[in-house]
N, C-alpha and C. Protein backbone atom coordinates (compact mmCIF):
# COMPACT_ATOMS: atom_id res chain seq x y z
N UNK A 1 -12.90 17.19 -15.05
CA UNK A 1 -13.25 16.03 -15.86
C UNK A 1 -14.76 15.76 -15.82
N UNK A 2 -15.49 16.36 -14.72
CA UNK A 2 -16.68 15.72 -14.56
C UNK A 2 -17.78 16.35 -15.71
N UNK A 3 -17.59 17.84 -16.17
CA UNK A 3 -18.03 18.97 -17.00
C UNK A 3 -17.74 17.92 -18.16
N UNK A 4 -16.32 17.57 -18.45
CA UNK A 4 -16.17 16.55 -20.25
C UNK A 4 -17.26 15.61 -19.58
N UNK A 5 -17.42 14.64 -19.19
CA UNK A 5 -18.35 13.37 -18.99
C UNK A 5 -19.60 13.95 -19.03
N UNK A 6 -20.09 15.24 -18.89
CA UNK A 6 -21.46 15.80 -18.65
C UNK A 6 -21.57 15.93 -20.39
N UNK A 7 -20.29 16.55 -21.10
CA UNK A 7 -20.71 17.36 -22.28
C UNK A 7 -20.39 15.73 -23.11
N UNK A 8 -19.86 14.56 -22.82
CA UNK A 8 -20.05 13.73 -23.75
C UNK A 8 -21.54 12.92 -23.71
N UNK A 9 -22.00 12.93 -22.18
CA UNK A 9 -22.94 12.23 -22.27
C UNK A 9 -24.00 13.41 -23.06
N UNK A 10 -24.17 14.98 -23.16
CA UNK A 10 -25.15 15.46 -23.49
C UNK A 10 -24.62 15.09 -25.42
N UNK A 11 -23.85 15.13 -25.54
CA UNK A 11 -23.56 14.61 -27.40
C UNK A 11 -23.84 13.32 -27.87
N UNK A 12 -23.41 12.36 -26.69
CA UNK A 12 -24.39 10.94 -27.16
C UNK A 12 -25.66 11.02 -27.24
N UNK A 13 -26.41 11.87 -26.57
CA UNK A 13 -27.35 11.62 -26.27
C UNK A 13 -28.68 11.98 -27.66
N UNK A 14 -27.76 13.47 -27.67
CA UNK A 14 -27.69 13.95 -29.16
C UNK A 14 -28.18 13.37 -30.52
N UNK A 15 -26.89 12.56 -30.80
CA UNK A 15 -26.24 11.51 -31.62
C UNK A 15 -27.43 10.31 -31.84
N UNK A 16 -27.89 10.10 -30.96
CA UNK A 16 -28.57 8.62 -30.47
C UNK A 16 -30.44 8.97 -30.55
N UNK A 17 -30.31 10.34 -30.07
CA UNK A 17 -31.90 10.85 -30.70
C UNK A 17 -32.18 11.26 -32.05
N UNK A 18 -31.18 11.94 -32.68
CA UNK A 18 -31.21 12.09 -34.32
C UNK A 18 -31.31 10.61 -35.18
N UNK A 19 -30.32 9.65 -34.59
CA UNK A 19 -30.56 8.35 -34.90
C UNK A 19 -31.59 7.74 -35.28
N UNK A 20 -32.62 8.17 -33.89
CA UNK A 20 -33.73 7.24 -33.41
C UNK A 20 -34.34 7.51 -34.94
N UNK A 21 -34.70 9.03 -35.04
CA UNK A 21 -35.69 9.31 -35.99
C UNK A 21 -34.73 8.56 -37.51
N UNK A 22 -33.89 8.41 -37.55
CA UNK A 22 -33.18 7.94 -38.89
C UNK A 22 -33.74 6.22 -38.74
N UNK A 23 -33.81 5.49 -37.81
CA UNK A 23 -33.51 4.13 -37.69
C UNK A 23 -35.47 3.68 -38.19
N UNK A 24 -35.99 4.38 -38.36
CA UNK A 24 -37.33 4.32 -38.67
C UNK A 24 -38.14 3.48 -37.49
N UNK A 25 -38.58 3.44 -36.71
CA UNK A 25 -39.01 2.41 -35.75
C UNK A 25 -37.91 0.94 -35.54
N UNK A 26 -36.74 1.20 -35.17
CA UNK A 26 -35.74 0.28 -35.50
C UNK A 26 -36.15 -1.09 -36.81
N UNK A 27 -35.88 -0.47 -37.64
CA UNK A 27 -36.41 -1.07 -39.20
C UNK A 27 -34.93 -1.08 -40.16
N UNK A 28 -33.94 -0.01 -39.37
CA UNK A 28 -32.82 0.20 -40.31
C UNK A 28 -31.44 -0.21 -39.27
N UNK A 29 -30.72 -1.10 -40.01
CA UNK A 29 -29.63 -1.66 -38.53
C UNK A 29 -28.69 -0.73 -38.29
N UNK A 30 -28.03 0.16 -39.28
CA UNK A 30 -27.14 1.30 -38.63
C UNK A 30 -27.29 2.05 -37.81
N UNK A 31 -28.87 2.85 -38.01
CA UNK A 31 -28.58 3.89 -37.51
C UNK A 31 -29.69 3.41 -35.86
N UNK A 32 -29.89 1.90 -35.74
CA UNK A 32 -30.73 1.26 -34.52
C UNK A 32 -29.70 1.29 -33.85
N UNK A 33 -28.14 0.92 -34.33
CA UNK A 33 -27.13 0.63 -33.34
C UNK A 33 -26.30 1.44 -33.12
N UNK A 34 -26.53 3.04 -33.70
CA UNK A 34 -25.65 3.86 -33.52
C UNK A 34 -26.76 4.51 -32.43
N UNK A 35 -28.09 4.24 -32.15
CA UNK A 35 -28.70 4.38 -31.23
C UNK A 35 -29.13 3.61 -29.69
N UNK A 36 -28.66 2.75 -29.69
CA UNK A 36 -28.17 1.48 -28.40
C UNK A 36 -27.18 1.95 -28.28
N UNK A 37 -26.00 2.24 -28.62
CA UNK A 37 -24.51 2.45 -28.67
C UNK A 37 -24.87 3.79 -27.97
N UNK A 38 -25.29 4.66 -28.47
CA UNK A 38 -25.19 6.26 -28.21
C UNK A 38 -25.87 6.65 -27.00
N UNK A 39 -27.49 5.97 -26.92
CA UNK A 39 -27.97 6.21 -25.70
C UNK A 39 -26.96 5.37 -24.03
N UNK A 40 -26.33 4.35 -24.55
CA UNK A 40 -25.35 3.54 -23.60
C UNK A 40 -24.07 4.86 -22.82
N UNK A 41 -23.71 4.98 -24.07
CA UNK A 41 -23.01 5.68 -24.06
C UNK A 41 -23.23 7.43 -22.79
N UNK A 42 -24.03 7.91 -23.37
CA UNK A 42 -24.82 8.83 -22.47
C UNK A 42 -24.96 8.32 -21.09
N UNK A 43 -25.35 7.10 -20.98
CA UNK A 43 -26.13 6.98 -19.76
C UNK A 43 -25.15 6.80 -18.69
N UNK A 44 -24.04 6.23 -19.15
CA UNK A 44 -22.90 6.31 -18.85
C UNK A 44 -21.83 6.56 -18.00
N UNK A 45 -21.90 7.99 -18.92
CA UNK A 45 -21.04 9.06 -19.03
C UNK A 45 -21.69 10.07 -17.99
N UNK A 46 -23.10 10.42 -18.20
CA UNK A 46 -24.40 10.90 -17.46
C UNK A 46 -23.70 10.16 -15.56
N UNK A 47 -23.61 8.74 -15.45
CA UNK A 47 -23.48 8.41 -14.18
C UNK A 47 -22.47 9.07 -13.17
N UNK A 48 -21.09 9.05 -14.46
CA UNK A 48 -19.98 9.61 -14.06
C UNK A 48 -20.08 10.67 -13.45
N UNK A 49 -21.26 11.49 -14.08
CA UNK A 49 -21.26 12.86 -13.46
C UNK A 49 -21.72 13.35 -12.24
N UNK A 50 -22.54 12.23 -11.60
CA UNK A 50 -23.20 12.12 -10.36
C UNK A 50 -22.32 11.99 -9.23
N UNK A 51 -20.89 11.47 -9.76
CA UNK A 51 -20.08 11.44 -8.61
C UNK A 51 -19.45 12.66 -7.89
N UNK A 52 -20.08 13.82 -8.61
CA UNK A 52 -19.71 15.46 -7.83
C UNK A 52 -20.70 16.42 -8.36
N UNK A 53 -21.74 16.03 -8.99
CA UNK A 53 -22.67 16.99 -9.63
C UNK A 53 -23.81 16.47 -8.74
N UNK A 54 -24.78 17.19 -7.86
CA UNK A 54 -25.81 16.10 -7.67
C UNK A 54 -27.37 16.27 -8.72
N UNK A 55 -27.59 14.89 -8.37
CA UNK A 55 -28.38 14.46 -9.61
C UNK A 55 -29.54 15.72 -10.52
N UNK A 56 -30.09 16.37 -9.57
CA UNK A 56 -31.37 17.13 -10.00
C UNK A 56 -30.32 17.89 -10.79
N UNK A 57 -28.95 18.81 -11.03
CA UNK A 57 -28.17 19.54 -11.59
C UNK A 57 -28.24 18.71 -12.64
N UNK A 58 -27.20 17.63 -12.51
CA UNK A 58 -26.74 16.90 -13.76
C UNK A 58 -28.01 16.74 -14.96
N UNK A 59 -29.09 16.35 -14.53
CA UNK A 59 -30.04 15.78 -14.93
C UNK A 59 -30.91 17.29 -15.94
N UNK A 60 -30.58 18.01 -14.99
CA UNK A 60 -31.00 19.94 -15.47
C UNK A 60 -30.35 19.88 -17.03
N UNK A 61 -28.96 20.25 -16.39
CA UNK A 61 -28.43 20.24 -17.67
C UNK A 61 -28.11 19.74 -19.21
N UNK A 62 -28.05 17.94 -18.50
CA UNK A 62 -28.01 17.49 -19.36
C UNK A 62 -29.74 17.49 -20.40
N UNK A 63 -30.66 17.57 -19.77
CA UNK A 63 -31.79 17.18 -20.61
C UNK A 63 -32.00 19.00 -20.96
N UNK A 64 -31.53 20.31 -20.76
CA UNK A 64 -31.67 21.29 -20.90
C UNK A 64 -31.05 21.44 -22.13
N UNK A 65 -29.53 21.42 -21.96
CA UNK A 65 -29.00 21.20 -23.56
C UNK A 65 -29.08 20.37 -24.39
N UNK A 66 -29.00 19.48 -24.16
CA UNK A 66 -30.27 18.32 -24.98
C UNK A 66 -31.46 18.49 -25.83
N UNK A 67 -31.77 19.53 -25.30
CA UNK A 67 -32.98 19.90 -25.86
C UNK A 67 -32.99 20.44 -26.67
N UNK A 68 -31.86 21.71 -26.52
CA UNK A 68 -31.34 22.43 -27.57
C UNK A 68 -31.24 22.19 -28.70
N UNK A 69 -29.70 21.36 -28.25
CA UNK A 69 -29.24 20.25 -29.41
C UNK A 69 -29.73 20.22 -30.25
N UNK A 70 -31.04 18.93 -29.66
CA UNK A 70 -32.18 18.18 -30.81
C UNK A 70 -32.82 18.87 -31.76
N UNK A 71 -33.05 19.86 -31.42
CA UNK A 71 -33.78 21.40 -31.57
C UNK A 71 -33.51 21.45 -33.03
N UNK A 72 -31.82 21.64 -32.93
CA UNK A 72 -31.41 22.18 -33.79
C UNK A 72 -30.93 21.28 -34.67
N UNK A 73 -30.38 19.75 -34.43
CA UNK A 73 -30.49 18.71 -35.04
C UNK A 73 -31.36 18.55 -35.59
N UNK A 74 -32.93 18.49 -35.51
CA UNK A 74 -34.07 18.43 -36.19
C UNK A 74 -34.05 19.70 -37.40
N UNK A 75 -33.67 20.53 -37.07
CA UNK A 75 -33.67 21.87 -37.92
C UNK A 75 -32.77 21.73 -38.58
N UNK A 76 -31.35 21.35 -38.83
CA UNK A 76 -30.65 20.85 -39.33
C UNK A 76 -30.92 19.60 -40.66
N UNK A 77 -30.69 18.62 -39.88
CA UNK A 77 -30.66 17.22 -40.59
C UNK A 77 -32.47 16.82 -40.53
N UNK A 78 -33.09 16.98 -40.61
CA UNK A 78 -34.58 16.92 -41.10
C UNK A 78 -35.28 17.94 -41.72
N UNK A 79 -34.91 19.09 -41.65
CA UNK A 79 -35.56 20.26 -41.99
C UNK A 79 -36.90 20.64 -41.22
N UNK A 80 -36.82 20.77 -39.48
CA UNK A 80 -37.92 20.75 -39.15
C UNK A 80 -37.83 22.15 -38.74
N UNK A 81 -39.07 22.48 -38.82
CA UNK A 81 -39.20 24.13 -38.30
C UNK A 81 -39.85 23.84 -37.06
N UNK A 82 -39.64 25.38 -36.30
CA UNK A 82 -39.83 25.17 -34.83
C UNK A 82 -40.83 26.59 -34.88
N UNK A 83 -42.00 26.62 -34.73
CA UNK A 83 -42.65 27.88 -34.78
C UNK A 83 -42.28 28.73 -33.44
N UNK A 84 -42.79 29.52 -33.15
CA UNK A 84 -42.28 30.76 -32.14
C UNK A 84 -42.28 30.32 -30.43
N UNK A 85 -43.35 29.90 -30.61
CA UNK A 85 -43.69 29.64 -29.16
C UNK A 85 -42.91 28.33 -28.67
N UNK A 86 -42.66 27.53 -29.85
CA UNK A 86 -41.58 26.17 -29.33
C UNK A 86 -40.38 27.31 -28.91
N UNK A 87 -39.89 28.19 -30.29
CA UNK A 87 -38.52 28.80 -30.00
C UNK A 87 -38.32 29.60 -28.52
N UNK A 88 -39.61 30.30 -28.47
CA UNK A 88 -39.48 30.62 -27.17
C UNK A 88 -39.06 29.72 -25.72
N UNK A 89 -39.96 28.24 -25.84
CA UNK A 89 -39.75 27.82 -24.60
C UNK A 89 -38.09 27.09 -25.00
N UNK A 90 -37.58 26.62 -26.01
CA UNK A 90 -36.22 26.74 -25.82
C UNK A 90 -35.35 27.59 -25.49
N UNK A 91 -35.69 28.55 -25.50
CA UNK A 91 -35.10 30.09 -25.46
C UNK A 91 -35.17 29.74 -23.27
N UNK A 92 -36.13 29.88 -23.20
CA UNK A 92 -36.66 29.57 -21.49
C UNK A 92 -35.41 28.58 -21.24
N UNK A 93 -35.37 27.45 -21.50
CA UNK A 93 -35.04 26.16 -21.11
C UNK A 93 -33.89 27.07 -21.04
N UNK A 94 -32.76 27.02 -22.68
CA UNK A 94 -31.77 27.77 -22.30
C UNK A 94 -31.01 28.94 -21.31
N UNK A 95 -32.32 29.68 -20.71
CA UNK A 95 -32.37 30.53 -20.06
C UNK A 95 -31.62 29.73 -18.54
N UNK A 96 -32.69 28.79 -18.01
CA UNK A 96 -32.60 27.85 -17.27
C UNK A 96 -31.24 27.70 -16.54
N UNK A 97 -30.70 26.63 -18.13
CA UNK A 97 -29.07 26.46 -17.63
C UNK A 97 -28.14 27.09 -17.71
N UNK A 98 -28.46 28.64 -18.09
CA UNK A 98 -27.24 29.13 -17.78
C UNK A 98 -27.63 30.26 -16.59
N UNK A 99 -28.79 29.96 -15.74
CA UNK A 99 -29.11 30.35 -14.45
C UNK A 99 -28.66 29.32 -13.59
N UNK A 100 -28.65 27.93 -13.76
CA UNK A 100 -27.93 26.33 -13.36
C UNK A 100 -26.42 27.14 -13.39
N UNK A 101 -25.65 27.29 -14.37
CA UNK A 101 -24.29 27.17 -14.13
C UNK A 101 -23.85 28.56 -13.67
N UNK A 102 -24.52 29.88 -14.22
CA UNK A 102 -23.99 30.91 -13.67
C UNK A 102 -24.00 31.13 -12.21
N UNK A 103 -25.08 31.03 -11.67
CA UNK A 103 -25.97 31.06 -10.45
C UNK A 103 -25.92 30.26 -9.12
N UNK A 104 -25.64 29.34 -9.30
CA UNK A 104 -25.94 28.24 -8.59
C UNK A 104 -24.77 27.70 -7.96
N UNK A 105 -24.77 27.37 -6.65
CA UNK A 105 -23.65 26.91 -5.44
C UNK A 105 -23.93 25.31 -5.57
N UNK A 106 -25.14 24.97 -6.07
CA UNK A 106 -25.39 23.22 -6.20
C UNK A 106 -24.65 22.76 -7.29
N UNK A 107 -24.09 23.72 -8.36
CA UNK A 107 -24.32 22.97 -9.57
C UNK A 107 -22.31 22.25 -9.07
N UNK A 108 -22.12 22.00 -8.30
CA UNK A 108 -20.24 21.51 -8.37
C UNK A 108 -19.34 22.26 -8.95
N UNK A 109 -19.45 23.56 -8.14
CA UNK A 109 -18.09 24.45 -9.17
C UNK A 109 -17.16 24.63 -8.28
């Protein structure tokens, strides 16, 4: 259960940063409160996970795929391009956590 609470808080978190950029400097009320709601939500869910993940892991992962995510949320739903050297250090990051979960006796498996 603790892996679902990790992967909901990394989708709120998601959810709630695509927001941000929609809510214009909180100027627009939907998508301000689907961003209070979403980051809540995360932070959460994020706590839950501390109760068998310890923190520097949880915190790895979640802001590792997160990153992703956004990445691709931005590339997605904004049309933002990511030139090479961004793609690369996502490429790194990604690298990262699945050295975190493959690898690792800390990460609570």
């Amino acid at each position: 259960m603790t892996y679902a609470y990790l992967l909901i808080a990394i989708l709120s978190e998601v959810v709630a940063t695509s927001a941000l950029k929609a809510s214009e400097s909180f100027t627009r009320l939907w998508p301000s409160i689907i961003v209070v709601i979403g980051y809540a939500m995360a932070f959460f869910c994020l706590s839950l996970t501390l109760r068998t993940i310890p923190v520097g892991i949880a915190y790895a992962l979640w802001s590792g795929i997160g990153i992703v995510l956004i990445a691709l949320a931005g590339w997605v739903l904004y049309r933002q391009v990511l030139d090479l050297p961004a793609i690369l250090g996502i490429c790194l990051i990604l690298a990262g956590v699945l050295v975190i979960n493959l690898f690792s006796r800390t990460a609570g498996h």
